[in-house]
PDB file of N, CA and C in Angstrom:
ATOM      1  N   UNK A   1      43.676  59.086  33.619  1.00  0.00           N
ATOM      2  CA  UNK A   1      43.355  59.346  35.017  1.00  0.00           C
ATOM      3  C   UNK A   1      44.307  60.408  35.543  1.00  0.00           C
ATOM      4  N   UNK A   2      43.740  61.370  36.469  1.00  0.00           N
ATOM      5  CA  UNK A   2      44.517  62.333  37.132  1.00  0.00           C
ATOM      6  C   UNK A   2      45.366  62.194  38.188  1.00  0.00           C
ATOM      7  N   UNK A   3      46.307  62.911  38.510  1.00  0.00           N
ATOM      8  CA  UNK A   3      47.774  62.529  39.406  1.00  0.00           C
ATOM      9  C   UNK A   3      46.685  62.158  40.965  1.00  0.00           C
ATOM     10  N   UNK A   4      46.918  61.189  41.666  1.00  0.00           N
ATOM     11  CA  UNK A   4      46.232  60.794  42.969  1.00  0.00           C
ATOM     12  C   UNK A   4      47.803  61.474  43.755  1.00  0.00           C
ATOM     13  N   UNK A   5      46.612  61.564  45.012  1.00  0.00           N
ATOM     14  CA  UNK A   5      47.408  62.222  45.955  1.00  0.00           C
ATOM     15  C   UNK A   5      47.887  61.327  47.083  1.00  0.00           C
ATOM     16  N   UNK A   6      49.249  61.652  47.145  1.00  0.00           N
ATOM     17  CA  UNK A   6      49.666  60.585  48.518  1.00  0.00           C
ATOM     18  C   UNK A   6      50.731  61.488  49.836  1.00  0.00           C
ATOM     19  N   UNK A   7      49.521  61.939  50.398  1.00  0.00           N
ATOM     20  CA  UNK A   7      49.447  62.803  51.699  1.00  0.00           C
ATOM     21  C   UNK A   7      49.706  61.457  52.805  1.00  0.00           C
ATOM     22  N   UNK A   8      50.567  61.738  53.765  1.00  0.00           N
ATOM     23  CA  UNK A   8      50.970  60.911  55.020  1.00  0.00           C
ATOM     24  C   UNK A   8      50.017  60.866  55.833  1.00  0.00           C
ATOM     25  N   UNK A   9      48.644  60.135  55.946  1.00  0.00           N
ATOM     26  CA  UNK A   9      47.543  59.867  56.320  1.00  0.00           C
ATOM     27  C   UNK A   9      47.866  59.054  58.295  1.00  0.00           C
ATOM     28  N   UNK A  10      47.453  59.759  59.163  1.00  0.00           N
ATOM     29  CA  UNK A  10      47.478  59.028  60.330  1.00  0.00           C
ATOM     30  C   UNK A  10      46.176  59.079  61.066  1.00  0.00           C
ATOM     31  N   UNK A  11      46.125  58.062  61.776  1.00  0.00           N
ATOM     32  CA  UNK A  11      44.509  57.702  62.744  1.00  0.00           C
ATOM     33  C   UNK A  11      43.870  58.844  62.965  1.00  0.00           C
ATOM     34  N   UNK A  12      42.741  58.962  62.912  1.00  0.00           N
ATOM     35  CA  UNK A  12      42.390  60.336  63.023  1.00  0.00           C
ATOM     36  C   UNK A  12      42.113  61.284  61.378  1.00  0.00           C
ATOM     37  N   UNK A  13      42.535  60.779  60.503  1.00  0.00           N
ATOM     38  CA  UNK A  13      42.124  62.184  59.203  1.00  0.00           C
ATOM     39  C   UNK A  13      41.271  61.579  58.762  1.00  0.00           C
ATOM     40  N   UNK A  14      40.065  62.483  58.063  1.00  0.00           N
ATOM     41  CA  UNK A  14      39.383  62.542  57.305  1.00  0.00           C
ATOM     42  C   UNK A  14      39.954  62.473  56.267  1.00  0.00           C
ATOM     43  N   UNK A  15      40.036  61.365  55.299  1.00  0.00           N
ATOM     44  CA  UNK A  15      40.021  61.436  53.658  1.00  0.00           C
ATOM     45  C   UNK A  15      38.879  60.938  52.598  1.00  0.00           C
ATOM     46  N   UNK A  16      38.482  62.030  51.549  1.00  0.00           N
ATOM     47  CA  UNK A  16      37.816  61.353  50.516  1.00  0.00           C
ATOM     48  C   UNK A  16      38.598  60.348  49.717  1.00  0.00           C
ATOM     49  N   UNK A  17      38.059  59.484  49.562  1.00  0.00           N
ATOM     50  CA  UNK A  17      38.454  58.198  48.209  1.00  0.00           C
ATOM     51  C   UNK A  17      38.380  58.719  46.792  1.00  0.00           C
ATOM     52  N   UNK A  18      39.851  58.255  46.117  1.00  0.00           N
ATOM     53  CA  UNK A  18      39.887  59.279  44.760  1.00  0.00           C
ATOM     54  C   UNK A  18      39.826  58.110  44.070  1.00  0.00           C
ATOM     55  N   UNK A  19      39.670  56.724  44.060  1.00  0.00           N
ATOM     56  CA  UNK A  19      39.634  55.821  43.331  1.00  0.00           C
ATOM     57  C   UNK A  19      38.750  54.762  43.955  1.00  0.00           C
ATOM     58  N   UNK A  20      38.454  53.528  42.843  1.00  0.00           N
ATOM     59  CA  UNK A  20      37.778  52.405  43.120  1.00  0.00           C
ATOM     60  C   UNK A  20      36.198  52.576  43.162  1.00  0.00           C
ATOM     61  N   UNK A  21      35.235  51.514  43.529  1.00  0.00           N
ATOM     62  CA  UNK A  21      34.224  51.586  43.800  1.00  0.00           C
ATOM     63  C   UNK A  21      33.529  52.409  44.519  1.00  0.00           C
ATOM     64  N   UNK A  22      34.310  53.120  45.552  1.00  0.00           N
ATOM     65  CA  UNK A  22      33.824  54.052  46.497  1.00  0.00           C
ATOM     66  C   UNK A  22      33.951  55.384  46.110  1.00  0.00           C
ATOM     67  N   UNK A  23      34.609  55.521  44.965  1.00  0.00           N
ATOM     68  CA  UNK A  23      35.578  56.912  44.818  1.00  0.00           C
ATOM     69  C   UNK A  23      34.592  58.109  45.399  1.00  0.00           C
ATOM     70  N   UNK A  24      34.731  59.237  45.995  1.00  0.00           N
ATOM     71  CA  UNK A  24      34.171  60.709  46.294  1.00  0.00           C
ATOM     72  C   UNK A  24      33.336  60.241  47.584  1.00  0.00           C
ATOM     73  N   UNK A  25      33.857  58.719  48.182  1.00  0.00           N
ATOM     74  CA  UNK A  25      33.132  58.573  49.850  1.00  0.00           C
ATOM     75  C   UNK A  25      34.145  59.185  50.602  1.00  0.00           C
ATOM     76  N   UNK A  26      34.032  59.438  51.958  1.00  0.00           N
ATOM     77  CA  UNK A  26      34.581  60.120  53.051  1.00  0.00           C
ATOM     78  C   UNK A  26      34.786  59.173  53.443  1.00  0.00           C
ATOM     79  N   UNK A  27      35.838  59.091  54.314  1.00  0.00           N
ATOM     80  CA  UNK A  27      36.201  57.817  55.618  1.00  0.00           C
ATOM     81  C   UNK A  27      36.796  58.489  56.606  1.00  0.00           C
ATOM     82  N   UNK A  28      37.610  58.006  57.360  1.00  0.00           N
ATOM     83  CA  UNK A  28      38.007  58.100  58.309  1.00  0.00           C
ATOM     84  C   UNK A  28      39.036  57.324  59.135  1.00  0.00           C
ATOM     85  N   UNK A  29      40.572  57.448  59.054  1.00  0.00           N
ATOM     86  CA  UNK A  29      41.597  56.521  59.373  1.00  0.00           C
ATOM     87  C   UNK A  29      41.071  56.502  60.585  1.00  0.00           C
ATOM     88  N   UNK A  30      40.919  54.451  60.885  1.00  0.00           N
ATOM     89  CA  UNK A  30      41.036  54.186  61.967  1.00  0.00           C
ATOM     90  C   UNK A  30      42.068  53.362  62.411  1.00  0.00           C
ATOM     91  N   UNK A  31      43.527  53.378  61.361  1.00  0.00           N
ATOM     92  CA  UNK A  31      44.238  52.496  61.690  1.00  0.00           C
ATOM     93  C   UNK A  31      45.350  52.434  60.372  1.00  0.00           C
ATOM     94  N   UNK A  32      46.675  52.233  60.979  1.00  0.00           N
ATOM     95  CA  UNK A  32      47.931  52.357  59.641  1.00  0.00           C
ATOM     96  C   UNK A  32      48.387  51.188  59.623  1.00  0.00           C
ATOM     97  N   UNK A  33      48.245  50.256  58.631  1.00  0.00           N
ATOM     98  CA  UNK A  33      48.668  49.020  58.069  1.00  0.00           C
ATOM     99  C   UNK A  33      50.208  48.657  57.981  1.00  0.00           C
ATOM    100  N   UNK A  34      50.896  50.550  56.509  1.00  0.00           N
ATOM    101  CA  UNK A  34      51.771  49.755  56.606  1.00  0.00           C
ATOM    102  C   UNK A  34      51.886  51.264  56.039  1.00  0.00           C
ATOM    103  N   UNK A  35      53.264  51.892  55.139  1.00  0.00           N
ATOM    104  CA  UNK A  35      53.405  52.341  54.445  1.00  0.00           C
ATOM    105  C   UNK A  35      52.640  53.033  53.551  1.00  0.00           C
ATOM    106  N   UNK A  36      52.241  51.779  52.608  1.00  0.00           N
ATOM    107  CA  UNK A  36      51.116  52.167  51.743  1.00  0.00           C
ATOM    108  C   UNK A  36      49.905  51.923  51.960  1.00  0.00           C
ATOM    109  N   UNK A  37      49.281  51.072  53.068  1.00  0.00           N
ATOM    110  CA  UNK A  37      47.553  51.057  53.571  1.00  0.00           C
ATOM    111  C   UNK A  37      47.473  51.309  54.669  1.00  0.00           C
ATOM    112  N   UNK A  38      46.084  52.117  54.791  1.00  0.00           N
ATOM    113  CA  UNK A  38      45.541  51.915  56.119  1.00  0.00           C
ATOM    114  C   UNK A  38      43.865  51.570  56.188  1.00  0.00           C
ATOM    115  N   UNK A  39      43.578  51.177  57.127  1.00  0.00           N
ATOM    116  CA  UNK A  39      42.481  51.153  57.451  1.00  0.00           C
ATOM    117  C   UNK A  39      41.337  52.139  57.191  1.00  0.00           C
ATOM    118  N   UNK A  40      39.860  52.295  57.128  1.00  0.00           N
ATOM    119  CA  UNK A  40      39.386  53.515  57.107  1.00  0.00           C
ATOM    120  C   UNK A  40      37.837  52.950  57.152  1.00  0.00           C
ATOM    121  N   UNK A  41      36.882  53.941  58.092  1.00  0.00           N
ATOM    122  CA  UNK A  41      35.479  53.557  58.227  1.00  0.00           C
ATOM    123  C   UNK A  41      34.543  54.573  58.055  1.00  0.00           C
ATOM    124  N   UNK A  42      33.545  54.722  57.987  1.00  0.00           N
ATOM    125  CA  UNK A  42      32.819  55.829  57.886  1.00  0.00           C
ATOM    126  C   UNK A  42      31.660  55.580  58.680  1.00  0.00           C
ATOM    127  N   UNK A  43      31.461  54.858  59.302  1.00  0.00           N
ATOM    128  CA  UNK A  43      30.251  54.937  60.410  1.00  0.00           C
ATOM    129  C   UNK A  43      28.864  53.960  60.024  1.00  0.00           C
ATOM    130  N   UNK A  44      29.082  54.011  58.889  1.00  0.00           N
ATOM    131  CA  UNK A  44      27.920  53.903  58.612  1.00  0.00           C
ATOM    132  C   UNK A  44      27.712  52.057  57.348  1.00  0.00           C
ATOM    133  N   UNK A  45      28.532  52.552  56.520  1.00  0.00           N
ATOM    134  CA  UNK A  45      28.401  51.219  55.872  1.00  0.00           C
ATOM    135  C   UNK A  45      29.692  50.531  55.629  1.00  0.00           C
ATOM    136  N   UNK A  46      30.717  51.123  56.663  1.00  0.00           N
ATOM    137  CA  UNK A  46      32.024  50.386  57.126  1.00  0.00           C
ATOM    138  C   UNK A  46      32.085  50.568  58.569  1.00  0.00           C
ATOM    139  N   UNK A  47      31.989  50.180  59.400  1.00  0.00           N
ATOM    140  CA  UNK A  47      32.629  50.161  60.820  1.00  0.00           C
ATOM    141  C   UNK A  47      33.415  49.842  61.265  1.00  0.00           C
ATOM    142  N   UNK A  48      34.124  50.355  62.483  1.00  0.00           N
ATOM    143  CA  UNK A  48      35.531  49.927  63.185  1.00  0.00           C
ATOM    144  C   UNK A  48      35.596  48.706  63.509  1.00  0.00           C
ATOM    145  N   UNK A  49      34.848  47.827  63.367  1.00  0.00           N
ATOM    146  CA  UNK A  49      34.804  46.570  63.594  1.00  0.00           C
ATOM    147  C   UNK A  49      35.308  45.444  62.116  1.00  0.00           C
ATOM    148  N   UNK A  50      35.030  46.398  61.662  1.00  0.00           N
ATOM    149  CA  UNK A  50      34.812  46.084  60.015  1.00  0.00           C
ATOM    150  C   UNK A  50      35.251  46.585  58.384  1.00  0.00           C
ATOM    151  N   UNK A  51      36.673  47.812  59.113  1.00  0.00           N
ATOM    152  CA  UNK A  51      36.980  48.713  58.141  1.00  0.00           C
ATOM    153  C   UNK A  51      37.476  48.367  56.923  1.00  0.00           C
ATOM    154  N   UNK A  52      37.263  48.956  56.297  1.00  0.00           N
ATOM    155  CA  UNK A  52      37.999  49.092  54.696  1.00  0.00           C
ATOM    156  C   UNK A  52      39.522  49.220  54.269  1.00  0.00           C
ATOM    157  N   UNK A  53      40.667  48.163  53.704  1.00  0.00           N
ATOM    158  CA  UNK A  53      41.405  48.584  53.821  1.00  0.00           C
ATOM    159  C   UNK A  53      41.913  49.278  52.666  1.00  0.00           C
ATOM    160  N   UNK A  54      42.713  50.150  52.575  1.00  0.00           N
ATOM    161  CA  UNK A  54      42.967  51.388  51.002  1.00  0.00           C
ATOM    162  C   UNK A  54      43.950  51.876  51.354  1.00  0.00           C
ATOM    163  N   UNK A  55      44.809  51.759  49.978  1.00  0.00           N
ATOM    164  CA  UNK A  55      45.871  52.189  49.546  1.00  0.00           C
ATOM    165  C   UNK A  55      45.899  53.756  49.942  1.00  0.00           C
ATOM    166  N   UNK A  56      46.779  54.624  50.532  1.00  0.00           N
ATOM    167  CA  UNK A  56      47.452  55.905  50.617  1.00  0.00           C
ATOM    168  C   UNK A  56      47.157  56.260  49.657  1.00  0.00           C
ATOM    169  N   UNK A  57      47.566  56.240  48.700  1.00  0.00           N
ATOM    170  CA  UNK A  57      47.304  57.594  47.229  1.00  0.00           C
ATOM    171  C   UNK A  57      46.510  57.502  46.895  1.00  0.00           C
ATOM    172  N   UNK A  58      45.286  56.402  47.098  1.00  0.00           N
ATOM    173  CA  UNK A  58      43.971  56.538  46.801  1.00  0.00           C
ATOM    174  C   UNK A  58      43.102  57.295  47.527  1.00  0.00           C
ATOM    175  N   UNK A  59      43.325  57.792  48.731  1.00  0.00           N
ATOM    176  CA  UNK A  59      42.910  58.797  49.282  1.00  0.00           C
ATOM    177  C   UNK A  59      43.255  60.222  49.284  1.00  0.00           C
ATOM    178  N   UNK A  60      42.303  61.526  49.573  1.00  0.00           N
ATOM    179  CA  UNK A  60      43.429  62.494  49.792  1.00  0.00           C
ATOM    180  C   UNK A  60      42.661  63.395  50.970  1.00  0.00           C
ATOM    181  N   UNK A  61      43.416  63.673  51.834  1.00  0.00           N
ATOM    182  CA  UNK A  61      43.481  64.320  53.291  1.00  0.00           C
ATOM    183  C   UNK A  61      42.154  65.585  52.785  1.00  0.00           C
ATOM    184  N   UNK A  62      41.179  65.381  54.076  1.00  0.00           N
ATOM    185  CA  UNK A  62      40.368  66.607  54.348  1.00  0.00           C
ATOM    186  C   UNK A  62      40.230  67.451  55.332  1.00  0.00           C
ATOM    187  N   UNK A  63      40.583  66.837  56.134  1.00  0.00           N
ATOM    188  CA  UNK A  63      40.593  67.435  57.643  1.00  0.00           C
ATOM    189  C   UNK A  63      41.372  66.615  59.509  1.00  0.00           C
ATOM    190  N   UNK A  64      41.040  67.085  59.840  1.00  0.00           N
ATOM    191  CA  UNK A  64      41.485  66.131  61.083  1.00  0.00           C
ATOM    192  C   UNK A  64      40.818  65.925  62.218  1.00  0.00           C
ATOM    193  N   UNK A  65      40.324  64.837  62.778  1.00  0.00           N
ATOM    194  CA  UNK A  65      39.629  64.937  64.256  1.00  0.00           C
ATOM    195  C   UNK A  65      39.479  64.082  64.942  1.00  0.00           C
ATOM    196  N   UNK A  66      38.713  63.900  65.435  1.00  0.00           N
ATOM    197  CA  UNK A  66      39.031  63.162  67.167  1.00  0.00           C
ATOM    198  C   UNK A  66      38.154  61.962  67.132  1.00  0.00           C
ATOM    199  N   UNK A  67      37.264  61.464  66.131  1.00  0.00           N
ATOM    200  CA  UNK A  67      36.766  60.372  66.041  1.00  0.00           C
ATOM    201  C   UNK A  67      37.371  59.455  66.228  1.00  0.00           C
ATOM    202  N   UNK A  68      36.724  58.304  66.846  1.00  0.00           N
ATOM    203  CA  UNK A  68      37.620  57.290  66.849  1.00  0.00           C
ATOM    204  C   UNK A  68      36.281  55.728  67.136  1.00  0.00           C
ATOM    205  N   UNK A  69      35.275  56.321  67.330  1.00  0.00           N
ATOM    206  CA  UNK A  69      33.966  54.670  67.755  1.00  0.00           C
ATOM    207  C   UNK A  69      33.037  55.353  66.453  1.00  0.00           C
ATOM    208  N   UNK A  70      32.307  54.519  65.952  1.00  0.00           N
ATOM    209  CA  UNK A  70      31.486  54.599  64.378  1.00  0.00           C
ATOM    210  C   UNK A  70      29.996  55.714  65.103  1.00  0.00           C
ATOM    211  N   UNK A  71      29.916  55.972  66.053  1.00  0.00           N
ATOM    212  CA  UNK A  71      28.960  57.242  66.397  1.00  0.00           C
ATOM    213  C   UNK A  71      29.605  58.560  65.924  1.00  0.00           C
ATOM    214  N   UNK A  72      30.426  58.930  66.572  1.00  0.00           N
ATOM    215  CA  UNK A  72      31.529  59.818  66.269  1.00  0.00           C
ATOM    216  C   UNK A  72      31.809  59.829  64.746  1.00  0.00           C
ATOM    217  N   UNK A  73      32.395  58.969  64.253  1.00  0.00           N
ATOM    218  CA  UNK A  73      32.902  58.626  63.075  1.00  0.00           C
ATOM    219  C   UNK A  73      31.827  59.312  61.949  1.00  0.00           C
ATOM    220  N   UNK A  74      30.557  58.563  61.992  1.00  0.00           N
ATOM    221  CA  UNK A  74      29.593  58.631  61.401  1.00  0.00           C
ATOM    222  C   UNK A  74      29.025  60.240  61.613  1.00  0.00           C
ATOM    223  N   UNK A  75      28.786  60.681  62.606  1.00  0.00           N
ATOM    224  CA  UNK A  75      28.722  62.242  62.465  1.00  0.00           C
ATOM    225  C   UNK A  75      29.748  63.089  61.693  1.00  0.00           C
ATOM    226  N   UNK A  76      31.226  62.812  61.997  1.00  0.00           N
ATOM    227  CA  UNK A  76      31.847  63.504  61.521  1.00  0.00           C
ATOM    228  C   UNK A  76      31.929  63.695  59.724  1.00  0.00           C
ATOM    229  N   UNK A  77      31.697  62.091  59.541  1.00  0.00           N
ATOM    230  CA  UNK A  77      31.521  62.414  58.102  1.00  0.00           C
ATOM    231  C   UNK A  77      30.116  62.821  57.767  1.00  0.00           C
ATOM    232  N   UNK A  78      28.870  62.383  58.314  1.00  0.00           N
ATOM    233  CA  UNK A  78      27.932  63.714  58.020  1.00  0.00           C
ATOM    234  C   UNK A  78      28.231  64.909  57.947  1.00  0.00           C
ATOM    235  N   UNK A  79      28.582  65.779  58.628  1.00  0.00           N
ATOM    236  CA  UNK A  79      28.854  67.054  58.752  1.00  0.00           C
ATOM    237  C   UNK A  79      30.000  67.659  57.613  1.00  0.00           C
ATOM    238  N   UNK A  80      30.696  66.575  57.462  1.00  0.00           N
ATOM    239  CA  UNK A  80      31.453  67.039  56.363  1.00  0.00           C
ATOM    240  C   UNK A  80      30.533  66.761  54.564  1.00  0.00           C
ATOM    241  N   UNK A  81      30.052  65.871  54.918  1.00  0.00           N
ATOM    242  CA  UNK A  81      28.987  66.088  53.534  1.00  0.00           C
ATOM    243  C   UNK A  81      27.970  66.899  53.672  1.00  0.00           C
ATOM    244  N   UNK A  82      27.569  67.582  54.278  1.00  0.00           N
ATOM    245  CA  UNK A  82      26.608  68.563  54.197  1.00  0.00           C
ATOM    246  C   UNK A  82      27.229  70.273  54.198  1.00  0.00           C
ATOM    247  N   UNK A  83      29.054  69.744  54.551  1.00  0.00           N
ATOM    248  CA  UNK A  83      29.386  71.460  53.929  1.00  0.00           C
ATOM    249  C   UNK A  83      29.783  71.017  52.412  1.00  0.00           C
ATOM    250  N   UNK A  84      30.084  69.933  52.166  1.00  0.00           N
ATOM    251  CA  UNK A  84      30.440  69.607  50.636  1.00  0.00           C
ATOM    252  C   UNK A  84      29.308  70.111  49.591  1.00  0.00           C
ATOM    253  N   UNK A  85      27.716  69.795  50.344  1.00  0.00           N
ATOM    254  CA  UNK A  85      26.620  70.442  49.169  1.00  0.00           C
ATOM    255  C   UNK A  85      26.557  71.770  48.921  1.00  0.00           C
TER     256      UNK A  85
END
């Protein structure tokens, strides 16, 4: 397996998942656990009600923005998978 990245992830970034079941999904920190986890949703088949929690180096930073309710959320990671194709 290849070196995972462990970028200082805060509320607000876009990261793809470089590991696990989800690996190459988008999320979206909605929340810092601890050190090594935070929270993360994507709108759509995780919600802020309901987020995912994941290890830091299993993610790695894409962007940054202002999402923060699973409408928002959920667009933002649309838009970022449709510049990914």
């Amino acid at each position: 397996m290849g070196k995972l990245c462990n970028v200082n992830l805060s509320v607000g970034d876009m990261a793809v998942s470089l590991a696990g079941h989800d690996k190459d999904r988008l999320y979206i920190v909605v929340a810092e656990l601890s050190s090594d986890f935070v929270l993360v949703a994507d709108g759509k088949y995780r919600l802020t009600d309901n987020p995912k929690q994941k290890r830091r180096k299993h993610l790695k930073f894409i962007c940054k923005t202002d999402a923060t309710d699973d409408i928002t959320i959920k667009k933002a990671v649309e838009e970022q998978n449709a510049k990914r194709r």
